[in-house]
Protein backbone atom coordinates (compact mmCIF):
# COMPACT_ATOMS: atom_id res chain seq x y z
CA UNK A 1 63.50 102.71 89.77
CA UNK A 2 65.33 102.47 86.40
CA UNK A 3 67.44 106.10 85.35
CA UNK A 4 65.40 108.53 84.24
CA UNK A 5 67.10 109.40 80.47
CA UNK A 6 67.49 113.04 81.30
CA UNK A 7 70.38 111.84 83.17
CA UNK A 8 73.81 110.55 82.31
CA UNK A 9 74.12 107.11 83.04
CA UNK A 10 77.88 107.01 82.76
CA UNK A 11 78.74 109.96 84.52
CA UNK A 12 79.83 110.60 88.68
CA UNK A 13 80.39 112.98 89.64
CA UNK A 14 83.00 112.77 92.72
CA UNK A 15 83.53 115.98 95.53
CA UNK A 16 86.53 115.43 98.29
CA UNK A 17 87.64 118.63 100.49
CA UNK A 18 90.44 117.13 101.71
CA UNK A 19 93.85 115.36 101.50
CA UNK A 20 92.20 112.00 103.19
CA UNK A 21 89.07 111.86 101.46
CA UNK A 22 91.10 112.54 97.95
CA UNK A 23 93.12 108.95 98.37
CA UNK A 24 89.74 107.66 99.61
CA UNK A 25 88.28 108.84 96.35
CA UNK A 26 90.57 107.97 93.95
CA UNK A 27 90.73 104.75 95.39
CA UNK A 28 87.11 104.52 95.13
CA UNK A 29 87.28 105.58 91.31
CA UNK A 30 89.76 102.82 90.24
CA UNK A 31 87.87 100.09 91.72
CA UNK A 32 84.44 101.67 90.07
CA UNK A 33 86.43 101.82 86.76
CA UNK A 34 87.48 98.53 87.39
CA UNK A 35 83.91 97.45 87.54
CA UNK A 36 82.69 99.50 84.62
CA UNK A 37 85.20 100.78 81.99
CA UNK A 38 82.74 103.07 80.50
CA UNK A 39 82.14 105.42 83.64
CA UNK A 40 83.45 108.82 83.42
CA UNK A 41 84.14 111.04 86.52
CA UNK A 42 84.52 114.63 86.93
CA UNK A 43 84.67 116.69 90.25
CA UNK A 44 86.74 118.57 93.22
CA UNK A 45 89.93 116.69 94.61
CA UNK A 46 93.40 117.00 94.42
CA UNK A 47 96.21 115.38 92.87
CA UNK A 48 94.83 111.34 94.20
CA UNK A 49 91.66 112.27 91.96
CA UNK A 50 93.55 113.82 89.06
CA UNK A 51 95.93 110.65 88.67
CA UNK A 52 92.81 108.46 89.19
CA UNK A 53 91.96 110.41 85.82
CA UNK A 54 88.66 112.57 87.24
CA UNK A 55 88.24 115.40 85.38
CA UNK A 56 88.59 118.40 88.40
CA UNK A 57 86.44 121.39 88.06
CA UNK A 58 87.52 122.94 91.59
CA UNK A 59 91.17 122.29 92.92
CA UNK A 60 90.43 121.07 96.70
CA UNK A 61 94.10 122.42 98.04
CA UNK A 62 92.43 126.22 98.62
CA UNK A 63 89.81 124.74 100.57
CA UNK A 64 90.85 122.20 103.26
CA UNK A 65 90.19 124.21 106.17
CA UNK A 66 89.14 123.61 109.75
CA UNK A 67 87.89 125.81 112.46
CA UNK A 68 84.61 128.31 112.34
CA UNK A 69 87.27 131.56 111.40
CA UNK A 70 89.30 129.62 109.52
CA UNK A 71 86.34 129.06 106.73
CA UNK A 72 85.38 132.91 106.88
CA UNK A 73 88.96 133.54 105.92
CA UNK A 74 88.54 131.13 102.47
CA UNK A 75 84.62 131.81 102.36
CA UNK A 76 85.04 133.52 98.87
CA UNK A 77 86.71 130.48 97.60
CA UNK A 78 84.17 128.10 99.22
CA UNK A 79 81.75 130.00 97.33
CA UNK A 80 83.20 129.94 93.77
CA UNK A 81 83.78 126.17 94.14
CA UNK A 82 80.20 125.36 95.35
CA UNK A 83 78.87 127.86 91.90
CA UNK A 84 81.13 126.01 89.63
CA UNK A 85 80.14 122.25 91.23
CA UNK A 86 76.00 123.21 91.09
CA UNK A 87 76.77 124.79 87.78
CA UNK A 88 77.74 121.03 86.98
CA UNK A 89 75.11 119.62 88.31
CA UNK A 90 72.43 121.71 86.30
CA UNK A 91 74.33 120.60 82.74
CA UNK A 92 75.82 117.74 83.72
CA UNK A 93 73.03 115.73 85.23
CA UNK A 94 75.24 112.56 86.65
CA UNK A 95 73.59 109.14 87.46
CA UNK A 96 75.23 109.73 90.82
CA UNK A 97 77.04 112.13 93.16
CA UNK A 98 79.33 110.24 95.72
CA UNK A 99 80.30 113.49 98.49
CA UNK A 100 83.71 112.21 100.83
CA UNK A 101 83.86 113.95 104.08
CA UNK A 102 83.72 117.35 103.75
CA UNK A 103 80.78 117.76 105.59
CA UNK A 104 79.27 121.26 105.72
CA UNK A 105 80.60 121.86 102.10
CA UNK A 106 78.99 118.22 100.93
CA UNK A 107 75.70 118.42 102.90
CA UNK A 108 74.99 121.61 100.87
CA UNK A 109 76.09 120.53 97.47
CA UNK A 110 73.55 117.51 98.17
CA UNK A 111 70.78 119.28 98.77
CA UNK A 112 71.41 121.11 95.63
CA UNK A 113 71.88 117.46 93.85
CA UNK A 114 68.47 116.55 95.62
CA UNK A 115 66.18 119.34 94.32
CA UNK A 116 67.63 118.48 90.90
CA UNK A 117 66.71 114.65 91.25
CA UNK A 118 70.62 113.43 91.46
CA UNK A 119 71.33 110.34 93.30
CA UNK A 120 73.52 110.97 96.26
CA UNK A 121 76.24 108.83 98.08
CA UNK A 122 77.55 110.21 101.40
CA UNK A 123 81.14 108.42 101.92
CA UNK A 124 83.03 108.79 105.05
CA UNK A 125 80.30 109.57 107.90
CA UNK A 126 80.94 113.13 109.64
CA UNK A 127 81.38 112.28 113.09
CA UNK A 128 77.35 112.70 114.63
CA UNK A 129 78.45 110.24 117.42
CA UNK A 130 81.02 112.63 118.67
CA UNK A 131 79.15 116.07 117.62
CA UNK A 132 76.61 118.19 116.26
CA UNK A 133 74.20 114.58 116.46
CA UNK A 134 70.61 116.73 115.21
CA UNK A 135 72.43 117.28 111.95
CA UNK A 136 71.40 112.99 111.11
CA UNK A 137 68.22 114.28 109.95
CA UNK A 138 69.51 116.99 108.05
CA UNK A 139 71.64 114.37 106.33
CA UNK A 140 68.73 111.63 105.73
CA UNK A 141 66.97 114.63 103.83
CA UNK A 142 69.43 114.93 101.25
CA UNK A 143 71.49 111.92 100.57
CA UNK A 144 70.31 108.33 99.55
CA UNK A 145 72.52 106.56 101.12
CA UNK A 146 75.63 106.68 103.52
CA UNK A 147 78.77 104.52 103.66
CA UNK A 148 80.54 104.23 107.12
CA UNK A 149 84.41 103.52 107.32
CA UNK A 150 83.42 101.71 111.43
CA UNK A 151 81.29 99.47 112.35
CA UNK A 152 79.79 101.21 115.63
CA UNK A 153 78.38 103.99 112.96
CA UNK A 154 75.56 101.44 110.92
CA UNK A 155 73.47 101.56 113.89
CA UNK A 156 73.48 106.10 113.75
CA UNK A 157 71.59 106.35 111.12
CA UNK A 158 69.83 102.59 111.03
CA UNK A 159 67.92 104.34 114.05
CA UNK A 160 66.92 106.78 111.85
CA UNK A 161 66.04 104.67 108.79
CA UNK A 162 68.82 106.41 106.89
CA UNK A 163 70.37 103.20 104.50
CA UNK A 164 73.53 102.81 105.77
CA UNK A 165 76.51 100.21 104.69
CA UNK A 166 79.65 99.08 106.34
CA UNK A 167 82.14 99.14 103.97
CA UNK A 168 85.26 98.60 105.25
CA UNK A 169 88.17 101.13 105.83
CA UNK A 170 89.95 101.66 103.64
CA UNK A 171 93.29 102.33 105.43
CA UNK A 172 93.25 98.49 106.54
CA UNK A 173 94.31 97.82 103.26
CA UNK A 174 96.20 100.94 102.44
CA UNK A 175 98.34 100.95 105.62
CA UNK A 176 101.98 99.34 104.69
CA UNK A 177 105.38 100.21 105.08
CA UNK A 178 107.65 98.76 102.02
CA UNK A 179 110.78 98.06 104.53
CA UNK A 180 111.67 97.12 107.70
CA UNK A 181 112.15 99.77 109.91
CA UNK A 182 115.93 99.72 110.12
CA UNK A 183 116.30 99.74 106.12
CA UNK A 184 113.99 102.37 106.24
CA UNK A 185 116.34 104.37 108.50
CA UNK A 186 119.05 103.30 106.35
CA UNK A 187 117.40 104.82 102.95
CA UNK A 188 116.56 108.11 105.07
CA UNK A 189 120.17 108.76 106.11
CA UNK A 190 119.41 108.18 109.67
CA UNK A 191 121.26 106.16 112.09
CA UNK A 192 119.45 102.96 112.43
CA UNK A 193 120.25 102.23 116.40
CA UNK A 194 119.46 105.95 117.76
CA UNK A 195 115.90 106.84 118.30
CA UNK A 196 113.87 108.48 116.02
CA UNK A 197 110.81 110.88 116.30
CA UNK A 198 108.09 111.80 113.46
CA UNK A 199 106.90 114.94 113.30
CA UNK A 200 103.06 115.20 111.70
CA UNK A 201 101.84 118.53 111.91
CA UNK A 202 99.05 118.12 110.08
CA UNK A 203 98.61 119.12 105.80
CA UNK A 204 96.06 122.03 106.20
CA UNK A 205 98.02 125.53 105.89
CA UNK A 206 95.97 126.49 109.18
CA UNK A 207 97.20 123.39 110.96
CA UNK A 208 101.13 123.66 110.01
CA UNK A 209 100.75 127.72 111.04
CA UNK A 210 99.08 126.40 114.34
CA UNK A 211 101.84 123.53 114.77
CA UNK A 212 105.02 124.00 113.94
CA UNK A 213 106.49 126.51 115.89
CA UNK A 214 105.17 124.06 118.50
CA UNK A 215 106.70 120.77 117.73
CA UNK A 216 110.09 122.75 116.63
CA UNK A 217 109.66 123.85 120.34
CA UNK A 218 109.33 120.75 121.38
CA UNK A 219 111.45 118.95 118.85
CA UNK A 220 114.53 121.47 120.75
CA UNK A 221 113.73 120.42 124.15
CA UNK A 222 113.65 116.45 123.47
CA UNK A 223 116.92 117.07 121.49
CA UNK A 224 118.49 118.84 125.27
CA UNK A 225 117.41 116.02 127.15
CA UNK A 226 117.75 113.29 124.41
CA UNK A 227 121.12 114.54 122.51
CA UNK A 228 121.03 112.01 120.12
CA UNK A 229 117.63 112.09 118.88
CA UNK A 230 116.74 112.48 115.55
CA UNK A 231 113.77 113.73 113.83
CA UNK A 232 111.82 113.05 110.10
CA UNK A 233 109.17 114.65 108.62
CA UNK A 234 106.68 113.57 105.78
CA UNK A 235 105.72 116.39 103.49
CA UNK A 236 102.44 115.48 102.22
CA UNK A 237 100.76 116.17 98.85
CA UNK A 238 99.97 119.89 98.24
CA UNK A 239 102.02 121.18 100.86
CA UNK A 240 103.92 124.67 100.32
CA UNK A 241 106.94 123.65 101.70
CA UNK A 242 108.43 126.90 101.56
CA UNK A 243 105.82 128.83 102.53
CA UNK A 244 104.57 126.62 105.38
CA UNK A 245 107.39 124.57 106.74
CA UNK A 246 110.55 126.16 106.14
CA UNK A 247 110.25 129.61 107.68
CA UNK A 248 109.40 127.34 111.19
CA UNK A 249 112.61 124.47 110.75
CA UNK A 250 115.74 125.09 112.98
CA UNK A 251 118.35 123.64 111.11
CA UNK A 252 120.29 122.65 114.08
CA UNK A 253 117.84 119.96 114.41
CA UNK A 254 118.85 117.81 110.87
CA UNK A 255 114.89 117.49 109.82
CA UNK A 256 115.00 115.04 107.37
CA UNK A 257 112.33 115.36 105.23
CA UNK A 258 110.75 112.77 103.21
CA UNK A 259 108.19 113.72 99.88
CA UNK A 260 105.21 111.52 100.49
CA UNK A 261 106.05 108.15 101.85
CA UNK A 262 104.21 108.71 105.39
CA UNK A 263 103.70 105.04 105.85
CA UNK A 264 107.35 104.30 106.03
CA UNK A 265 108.47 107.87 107.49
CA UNK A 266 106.02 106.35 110.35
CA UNK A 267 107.65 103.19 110.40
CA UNK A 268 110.79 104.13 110.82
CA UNK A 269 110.08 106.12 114.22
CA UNK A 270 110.06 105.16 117.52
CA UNK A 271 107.18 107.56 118.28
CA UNK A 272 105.81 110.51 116.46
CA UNK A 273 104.55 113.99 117.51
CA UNK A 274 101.13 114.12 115.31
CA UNK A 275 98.11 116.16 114.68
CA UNK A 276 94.82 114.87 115.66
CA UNK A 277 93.08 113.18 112.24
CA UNK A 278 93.38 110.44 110.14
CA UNK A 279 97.26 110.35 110.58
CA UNK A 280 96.24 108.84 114.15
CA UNK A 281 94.30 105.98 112.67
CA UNK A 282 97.26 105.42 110.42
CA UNK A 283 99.87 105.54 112.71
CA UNK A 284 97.97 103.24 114.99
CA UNK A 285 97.51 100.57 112.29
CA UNK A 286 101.32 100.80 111.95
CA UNK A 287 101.47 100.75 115.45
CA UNK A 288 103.32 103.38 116.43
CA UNK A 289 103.21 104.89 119.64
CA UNK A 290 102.26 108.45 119.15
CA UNK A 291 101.38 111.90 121.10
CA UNK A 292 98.87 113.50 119.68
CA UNK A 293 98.55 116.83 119.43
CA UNK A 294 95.89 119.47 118.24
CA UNK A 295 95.66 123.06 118.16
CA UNK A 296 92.86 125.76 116.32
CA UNK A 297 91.93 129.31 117.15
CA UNK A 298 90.75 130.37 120.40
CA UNK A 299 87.25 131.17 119.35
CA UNK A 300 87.04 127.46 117.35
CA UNK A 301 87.81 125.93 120.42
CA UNK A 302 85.43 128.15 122.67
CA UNK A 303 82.43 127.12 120.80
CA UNK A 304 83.59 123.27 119.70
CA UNK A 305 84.25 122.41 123.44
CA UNK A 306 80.80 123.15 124.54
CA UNK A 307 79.27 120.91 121.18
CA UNK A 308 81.52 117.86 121.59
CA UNK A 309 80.47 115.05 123.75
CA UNK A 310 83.12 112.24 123.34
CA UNK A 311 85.99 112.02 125.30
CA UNK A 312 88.85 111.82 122.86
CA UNK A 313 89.43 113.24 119.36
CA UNK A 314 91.77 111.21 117.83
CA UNK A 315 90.92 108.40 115.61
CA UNK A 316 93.35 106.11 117.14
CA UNK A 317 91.44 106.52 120.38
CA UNK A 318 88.14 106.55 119.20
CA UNK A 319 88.54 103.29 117.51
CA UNK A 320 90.36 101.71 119.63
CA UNK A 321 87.43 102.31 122.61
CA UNK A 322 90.18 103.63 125.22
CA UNK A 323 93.13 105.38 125.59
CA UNK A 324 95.51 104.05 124.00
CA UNK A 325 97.62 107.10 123.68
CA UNK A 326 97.69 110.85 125.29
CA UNK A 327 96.09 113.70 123.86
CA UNK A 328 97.70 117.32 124.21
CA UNK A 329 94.40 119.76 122.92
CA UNK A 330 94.65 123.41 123.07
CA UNK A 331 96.07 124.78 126.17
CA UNK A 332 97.12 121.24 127.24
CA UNK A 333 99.34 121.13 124.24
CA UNK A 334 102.97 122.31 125.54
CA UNK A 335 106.64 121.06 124.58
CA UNK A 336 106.73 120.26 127.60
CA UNK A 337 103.82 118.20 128.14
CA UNK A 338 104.70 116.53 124.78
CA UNK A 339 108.15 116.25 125.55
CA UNK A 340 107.45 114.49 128.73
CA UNK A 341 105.58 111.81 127.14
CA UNK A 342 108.17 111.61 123.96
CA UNK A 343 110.72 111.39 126.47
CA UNK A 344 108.74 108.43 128.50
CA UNK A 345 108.35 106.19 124.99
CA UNK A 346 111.73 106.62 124.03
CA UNK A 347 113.76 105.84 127.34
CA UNK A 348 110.95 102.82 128.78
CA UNK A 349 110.97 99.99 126.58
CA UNK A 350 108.36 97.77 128.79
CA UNK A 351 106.05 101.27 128.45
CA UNK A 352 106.37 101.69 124.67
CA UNK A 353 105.95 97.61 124.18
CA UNK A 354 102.75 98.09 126.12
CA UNK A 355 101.24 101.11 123.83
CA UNK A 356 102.25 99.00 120.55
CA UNK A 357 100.42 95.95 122.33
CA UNK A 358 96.92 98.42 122.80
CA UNK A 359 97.34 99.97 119.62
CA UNK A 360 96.96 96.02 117.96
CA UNK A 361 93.31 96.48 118.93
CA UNK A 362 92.59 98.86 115.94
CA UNK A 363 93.38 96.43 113.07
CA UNK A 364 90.76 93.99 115.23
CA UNK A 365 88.36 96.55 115.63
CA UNK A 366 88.55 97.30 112.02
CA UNK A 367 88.03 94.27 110.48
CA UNK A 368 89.33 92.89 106.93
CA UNK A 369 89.82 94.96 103.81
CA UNK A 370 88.09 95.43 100.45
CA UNK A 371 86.41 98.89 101.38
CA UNK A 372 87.34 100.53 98.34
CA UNK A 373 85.93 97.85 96.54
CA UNK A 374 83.20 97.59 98.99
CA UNK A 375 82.21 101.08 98.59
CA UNK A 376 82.22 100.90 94.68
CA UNK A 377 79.86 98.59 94.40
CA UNK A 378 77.44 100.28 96.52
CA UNK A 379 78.39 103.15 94.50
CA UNK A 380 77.22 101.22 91.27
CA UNK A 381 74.10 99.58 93.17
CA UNK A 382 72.76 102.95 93.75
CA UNK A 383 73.29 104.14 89.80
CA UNK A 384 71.91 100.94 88.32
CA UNK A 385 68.99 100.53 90.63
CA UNK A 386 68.07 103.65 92.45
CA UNK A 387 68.45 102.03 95.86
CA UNK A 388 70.77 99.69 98.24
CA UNK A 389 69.99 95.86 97.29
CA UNK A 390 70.85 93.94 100.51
């Protein structure tokens, strides 16, 4: 059904949580505005969004938070941001609200959008297959459509006649180094014949407090086995450097550190130490062979392991359908235990050949590009027609 007039036809309204879902966004928003000239956008992100020219109402960088104590901590934040974004809402009246990832947040500001009669795009499924999977109808009562970033997740909410769409990932595309890797190493100041390690801790300030003093651990004992090794870190967007990464460095190490640029920091490594999340997808696109790593608070992980019912967390593994690389959770996530596998990828060329070979299955899995622009227009079906036209 046509717009009702009360609303503002040129107006989205856009809400990401996160660093990932804020380059997913923005990305989003170019190829909208590509589409349409005349849309405005306004919203929560981070710097992606800002540059992408949405207006931001709430600054995402307090908020990206995992872990059940973890959101109690920043609950009085979480609750001026929701105010100011239903506050919007109620003046703003947008002919559409597109939520990315985020879930509890987003699920909440929809049904706020819902009772007020605002079209709602869910982008970036939370992960039902692996958790939590009563929430689908939860999520079919307040959104009018949801766009998937894998294939296996159309037929989640198909069986619950939630319209769903395929639209690509957007990483397929995204996913590049600019160099080869030994002019990467070059650029970086690293020697381009001795082997090289990533370290991804993860962007969240409650990740890098969880992480670092382990991988610096770690990063010490691969450097007493492995003198030579060297070690490069990508600081991404939003990150207090000083206040999250350099109280943890040992300088003896020689961290070189690299603003932005993750795609080529990855592809200049031999193997990374990472943080279970998106950065696993990514690194497995590059193929990279990786040990991933993930740690959150004791209570966190008491209740999550008794809700999740997949196998492995990280994305690399979960697309992929195997795996393809260790994962070092919680308790199981020692130097040592990293080390050993560091250790294995950097001294067993036939073994690392053989995780690069498995990791190739991603890009398969995934499919071509376009998702941004795949996503848009289902963005612009849903303002122009009220519904999904297949």
């Amino acid at each position: 059904m046509p717009l009702a007039e009360a609303f503002d036809k040129t107006h989205v309204m856009v809400v990401a949580g996160e660093a990932s879902g804020d380059l997913h966004a923005a990305n989003m928003v170019r190829a909208m505005r590509r589409m349409d000239p005349a849309l405005r956008f306004s919203g929560m992100g981070g710097d992606a969004l800002r540059a992408a020219g949405v207006e931001i109402l709430v600054d995402s960088s307090r908020l990206s938070v995992v872990g059940l104590v973890e959101v109690l901590v920043h609950y009085s934040d979480i609750r001026r941001a929701m105010k100011r974004l239903r506050d919007q809402l109620q003046r703003e009246r947008p002919a559409l609200l597109v939520l990315v990832d985020y879930v509890e947040f987003n699920l909440r500001l929809a049904r706020a959008a819902k009772r007020l009669g605002v079209r709602v795009l869910f982008y970036v499924s939370p992960q039902v297959w692996a958790w939590r999977s009563q929430r689908i109808k939860r999520i079919g009562r307040v959104i009018d459509a949801m766009a998937v970033l894998f294939p296996f997740e159309t037929r989640v909410y198909e069986a619950h006649g939630i319209p769903v769409r395929y639209v690509g990932n957007p990483l397929v595309d995204e996913v590049r180094a600019s160099a080869d890797c030994y002019a990467l190493r070059r650029e970086f100041g690293l020697h381009e014949t001795r082997p090289v390690v990533g370290i991804l801790p993860g962007s969240r300030r409650g990740e890098l407090r969880r992480h670092m003093p382990l991988v610096i651990q770690a990063a010490r004992l691969l450097r007493e086995r492995i003198p030579g090794v060297q070690f490069i870190m990508p600081l991404a967007p939003g990150v207090d450097v000083e206040r999250d990464i350099e109280p943890h460095l040992d300088p003896q190490l020689g961290i070189v550190r690299i603003t932005g640029r993750t795609y080529d920091v990855m592809h200049s490594a031999d193997a990374l130490m990472i943080a279970s999340g998106t950065a696993t997808l990514e690194a497995g696109l590059l193929r990279v062979p990786m040990a991933i790593l993930y740690r959150v608070s004791p209570l966190t992980y008491f209740i999550l392991k008794r809700l999740i019912i997949i196998r492995d967390v990280g994305l690399a593994n979960i697309v992929a359908g195997e795996r393809v690389v260790p994962e070092f959770i919680q308790n199981d996530a020692t130097p040592e235990a990293i080390v050993d596998e560091i250790e294995h990828l950097l001294t067993d060329p036939d073994y690392a050949g053989e995780v690069r070979r498995r990791l190739g299955i991603i890009r398969e899995k995934l499919g071509e590009g376009g998702g941004s622009e795949n996503v848009a227009r289902m963005a612009l079906e849903l303002m122009r027609y009220g519904e999904l036209k297949e």
